[in-house]
C-alpha atoms as a PDB file:
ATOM      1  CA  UNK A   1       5.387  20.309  56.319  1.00  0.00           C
ATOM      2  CA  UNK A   2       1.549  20.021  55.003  1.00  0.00           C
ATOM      3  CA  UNK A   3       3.755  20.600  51.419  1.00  0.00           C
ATOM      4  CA  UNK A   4       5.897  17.408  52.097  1.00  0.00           C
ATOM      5  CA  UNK A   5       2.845  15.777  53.179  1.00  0.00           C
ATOM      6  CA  UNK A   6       0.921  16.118  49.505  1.00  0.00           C
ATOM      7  CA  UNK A   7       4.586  15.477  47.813  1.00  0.00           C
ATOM      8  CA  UNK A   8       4.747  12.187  49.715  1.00  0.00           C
ATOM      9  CA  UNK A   9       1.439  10.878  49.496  1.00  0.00           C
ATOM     10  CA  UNK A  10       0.685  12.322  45.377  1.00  0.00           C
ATOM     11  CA  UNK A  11       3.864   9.872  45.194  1.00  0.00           C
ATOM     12  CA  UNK A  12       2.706   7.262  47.154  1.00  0.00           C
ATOM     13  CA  UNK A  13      -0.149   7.190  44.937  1.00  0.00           C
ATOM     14  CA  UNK A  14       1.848   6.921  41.779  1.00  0.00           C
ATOM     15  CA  UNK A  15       3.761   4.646  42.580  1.00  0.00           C
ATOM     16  CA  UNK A  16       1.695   1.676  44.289  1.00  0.00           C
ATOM     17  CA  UNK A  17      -0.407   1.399  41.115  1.00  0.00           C
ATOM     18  CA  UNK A  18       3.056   1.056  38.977  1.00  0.00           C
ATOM     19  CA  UNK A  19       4.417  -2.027  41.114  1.00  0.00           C
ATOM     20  CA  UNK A  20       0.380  -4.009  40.609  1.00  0.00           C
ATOM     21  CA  UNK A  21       2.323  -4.115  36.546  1.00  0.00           C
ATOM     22  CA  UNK A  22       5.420  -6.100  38.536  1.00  0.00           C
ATOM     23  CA  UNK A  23       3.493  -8.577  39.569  1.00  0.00           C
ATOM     24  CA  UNK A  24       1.934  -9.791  36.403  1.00  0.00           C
ATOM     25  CA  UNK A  25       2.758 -13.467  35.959  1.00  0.00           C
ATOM     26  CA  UNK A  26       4.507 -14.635  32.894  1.00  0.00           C
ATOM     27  CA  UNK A  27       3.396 -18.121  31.097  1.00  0.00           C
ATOM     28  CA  UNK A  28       6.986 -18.580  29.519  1.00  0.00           C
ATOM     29  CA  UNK A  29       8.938 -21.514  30.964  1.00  0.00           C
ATOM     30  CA  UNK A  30      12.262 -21.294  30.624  1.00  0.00           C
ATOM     31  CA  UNK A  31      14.966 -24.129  30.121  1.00  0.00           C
ATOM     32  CA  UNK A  32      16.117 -25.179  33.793  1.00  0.00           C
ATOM     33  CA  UNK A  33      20.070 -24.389  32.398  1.00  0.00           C
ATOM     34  CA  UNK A  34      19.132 -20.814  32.068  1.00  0.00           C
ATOM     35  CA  UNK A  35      17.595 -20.204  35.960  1.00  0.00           C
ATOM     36  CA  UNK A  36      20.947 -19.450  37.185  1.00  0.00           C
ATOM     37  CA  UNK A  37      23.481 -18.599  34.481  1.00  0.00           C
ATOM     38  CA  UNK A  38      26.107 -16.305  34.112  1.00  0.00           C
ATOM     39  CA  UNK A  39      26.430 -14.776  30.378  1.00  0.00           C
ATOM     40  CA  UNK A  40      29.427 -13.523  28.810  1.00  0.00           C
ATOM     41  CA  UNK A  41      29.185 -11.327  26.074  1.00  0.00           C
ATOM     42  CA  UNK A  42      32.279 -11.599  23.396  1.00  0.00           C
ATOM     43  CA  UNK A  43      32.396  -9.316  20.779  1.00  0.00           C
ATOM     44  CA  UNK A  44      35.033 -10.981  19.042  1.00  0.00           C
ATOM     45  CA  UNK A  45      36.438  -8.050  16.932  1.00  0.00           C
ATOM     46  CA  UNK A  46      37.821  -5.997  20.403  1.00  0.00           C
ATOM     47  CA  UNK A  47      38.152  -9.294  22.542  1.00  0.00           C
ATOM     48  CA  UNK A  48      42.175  -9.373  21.277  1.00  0.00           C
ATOM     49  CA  UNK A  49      44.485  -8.300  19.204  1.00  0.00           C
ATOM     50  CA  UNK A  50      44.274 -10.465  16.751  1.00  0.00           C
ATOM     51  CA  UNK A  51      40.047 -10.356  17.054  1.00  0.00           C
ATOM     52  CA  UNK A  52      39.085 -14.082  15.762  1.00  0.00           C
ATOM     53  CA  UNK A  53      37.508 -16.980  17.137  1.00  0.00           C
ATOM     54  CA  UNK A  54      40.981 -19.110  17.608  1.00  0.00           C
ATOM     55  CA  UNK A  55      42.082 -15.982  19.750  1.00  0.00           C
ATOM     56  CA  UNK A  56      39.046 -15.944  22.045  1.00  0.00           C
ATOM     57  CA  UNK A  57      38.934 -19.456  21.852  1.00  0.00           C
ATOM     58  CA  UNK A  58      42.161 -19.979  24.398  1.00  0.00           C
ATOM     59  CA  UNK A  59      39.625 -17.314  27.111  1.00  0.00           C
ATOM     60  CA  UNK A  60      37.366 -20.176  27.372  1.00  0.00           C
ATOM     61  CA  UNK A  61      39.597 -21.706  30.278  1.00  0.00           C
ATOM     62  CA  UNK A  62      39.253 -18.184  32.491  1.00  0.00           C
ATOM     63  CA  UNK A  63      35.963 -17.546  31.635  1.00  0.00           C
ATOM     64  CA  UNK A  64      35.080 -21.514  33.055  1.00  0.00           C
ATOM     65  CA  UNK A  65      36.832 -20.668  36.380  1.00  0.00           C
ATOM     66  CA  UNK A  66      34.753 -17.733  36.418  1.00  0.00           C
ATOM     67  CA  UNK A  67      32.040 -19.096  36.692  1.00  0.00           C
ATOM     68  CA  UNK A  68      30.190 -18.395  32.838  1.00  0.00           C
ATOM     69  CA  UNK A  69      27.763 -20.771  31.668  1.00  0.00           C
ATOM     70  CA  UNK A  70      26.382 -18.626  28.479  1.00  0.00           C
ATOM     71  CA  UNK A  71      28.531 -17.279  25.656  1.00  0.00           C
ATOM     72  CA  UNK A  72      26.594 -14.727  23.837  1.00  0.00           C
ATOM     73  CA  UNK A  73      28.848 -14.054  20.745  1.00  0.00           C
ATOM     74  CA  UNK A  74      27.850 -10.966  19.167  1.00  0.00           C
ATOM     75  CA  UNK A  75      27.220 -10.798  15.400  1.00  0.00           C
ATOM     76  CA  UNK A  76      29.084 -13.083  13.826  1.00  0.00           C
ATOM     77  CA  UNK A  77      28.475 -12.625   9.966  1.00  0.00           C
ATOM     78  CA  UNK A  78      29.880 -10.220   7.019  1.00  0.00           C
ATOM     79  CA  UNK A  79      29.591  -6.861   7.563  1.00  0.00           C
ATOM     80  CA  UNK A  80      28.341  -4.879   4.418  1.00  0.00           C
ATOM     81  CA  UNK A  81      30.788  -2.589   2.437  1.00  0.00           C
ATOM     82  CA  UNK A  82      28.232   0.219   0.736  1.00  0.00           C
ATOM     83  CA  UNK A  83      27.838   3.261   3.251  1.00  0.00           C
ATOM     84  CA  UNK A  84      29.599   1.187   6.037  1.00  0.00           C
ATOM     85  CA  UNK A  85      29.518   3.315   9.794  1.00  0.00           C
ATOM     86  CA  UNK A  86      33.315   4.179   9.897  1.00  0.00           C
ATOM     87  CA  UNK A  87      35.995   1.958   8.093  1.00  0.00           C
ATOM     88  CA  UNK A  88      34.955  -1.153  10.174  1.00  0.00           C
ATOM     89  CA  UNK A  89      31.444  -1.044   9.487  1.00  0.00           C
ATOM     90  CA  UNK A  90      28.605  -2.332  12.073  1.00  0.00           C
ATOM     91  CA  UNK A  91      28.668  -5.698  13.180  1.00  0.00           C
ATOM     92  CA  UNK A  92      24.252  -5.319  12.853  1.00  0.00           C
ATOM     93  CA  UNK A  93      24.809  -3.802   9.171  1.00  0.00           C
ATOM     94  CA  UNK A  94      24.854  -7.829   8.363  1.00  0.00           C
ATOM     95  CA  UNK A  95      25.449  -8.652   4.567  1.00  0.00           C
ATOM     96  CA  UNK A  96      24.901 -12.286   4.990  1.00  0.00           C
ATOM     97  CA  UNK A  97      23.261 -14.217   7.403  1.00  0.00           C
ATOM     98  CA  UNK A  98      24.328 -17.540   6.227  1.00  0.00           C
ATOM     99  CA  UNK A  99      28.501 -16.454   5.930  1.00  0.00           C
ATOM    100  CA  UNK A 100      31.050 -15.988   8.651  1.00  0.00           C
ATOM    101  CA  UNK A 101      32.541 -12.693   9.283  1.00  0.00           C
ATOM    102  CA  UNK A 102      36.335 -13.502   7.339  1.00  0.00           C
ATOM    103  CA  UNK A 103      37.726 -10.677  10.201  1.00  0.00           C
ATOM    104  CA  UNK A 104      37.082 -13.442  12.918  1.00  0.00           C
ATOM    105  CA  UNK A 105      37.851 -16.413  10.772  1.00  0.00           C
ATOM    106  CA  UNK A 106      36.557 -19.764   8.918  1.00  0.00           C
ATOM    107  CA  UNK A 107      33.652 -21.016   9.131  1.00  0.00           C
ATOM    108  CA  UNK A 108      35.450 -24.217  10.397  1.00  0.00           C
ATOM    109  CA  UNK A 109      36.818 -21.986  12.757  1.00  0.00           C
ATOM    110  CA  UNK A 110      33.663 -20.842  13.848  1.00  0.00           C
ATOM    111  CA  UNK A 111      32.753 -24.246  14.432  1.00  0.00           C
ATOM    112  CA  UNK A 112      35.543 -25.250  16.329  1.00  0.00           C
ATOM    113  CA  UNK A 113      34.560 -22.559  18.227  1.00  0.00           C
ATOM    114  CA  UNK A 114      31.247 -23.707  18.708  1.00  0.00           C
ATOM    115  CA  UNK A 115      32.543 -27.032  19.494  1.00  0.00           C
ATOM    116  CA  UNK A 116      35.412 -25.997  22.122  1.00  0.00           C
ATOM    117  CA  UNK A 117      32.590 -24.211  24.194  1.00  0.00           C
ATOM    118  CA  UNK A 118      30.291 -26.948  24.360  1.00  0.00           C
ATOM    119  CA  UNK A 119      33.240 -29.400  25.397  1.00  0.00           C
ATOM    120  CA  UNK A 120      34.214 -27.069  28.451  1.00  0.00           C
ATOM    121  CA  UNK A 121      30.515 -27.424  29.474  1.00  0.00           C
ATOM    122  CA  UNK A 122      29.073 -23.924  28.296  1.00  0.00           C
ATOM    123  CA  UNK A 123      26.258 -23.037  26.340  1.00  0.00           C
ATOM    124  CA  UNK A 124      26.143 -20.699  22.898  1.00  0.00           C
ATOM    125  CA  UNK A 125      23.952 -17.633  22.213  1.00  0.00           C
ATOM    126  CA  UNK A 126      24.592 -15.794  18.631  1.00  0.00           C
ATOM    127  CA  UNK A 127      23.339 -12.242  18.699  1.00  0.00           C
ATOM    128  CA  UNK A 128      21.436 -12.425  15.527  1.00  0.00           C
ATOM    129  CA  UNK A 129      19.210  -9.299  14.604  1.00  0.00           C
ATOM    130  CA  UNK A 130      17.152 -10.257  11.222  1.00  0.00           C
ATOM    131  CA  UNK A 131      15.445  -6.849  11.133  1.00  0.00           C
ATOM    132  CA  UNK A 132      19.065  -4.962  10.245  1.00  0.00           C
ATOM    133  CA  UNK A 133      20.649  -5.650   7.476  1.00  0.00           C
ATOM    134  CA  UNK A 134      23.445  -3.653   5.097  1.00  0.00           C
ATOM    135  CA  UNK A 135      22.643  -1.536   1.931  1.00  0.00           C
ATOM    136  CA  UNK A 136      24.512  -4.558   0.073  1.00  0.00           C
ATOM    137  CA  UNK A 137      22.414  -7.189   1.545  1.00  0.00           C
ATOM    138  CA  UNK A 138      20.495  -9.405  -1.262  1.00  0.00           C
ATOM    139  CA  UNK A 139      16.967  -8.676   0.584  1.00  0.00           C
ATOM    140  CA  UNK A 140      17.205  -5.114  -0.291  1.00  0.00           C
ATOM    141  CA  UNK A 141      17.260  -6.009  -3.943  1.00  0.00           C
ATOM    142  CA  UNK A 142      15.382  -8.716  -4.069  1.00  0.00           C
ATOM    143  CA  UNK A 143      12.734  -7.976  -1.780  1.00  0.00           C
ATOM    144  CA  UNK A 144      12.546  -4.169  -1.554  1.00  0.00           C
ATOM    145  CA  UNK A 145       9.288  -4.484   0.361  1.00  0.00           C
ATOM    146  CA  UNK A 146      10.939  -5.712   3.286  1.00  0.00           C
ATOM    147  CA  UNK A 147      11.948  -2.072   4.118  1.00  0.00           C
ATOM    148  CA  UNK A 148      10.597   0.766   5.011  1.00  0.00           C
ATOM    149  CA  UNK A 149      12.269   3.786   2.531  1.00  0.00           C
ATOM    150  CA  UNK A 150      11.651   7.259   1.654  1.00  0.00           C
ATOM    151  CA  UNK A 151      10.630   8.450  -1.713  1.00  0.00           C
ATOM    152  CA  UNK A 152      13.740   8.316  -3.252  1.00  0.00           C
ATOM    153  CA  UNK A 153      15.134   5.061  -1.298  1.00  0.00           C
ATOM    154  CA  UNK A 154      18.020   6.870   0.298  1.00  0.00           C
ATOM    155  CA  UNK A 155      16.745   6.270   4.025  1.00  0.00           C
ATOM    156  CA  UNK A 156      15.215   3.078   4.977  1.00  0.00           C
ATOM    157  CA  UNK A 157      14.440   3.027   8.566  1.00  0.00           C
ATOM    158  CA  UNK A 158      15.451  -0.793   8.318  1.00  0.00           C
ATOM    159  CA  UNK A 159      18.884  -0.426   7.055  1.00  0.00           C
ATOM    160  CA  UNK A 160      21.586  -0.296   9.268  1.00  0.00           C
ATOM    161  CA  UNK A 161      23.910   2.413   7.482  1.00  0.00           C
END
């Protein structure tokens, strides 16, 4: 008993100073449409068959009556071809930040898109990661620096591959 005793109070212990970090208030003030929302997060490529924004684009209806406010598409750009993860590639192993992903569509699709989920009342989030990027990307030419490489540049730590 005097053994559960120290267990329970040595616990006790550590664990009262841990929940002072909890209560640390933040100065951030967040946009009064994201208090309450529900997020939905579409990856595109496995939502359907077919895997493009035109597909997902007839879900919106369900996911309303659900109850989502938030679409959070994930990566939506070209996925590099040099050492790709697989035959698909990774959807963070970006090539271009500025292009559409031609898998999922046009860009005009994109926008339509874009412009479908704002009509049925619903906000957009893109899952956009700037700090991974593909062998193939033009910043790992052009501005080497960016990364973080061995000797012999065959593994930067920045490099999705």
């Amino acid at each position: 008993m005097k053994k559960l005793l120290t267990l329970v109070a040595l616990s006790a212990s550590t664990i009262v100073p841990l929940t002072a970090y909890a209560q640390v208030q933040s100065s951030v003030k967040h946009l009064a449409w994201t208090k309450n929302a529900m997020i939905y997060e579409a990856n595109i490529r496995q939502h359907s068959k077919e895997g493009s924004f035109q597909k997902f684009e007839e879900y919106l209806p369900e996911l309303k009556k659900m109850g989502v406010s938030v679409i959070w598409l994930m990566p939506i750009n070209p996925i590099g071809e040099i050492n790709r993860k697989g035959t698909l590639g990774s959807y963070y192993a970006v090539k271009d930040y500025r292009g559409v992903n031609p898998e999922f569509g046009t860009p005009a699709d994109f926008k339509h898109l874009v412009n479908a989920i704002h009509a049925a009342g619903m906000y957009v989030i893109i899952d956009w990661v700037p700090n991974h990027t593909a062998w193939d990307h033009p910043w790992a030419k052009e501005h080497p620096d960016f990364y973080k490489k061995d000797k012999d540049w065959t593994s930067p730590n920045s490099v999705d591959i």
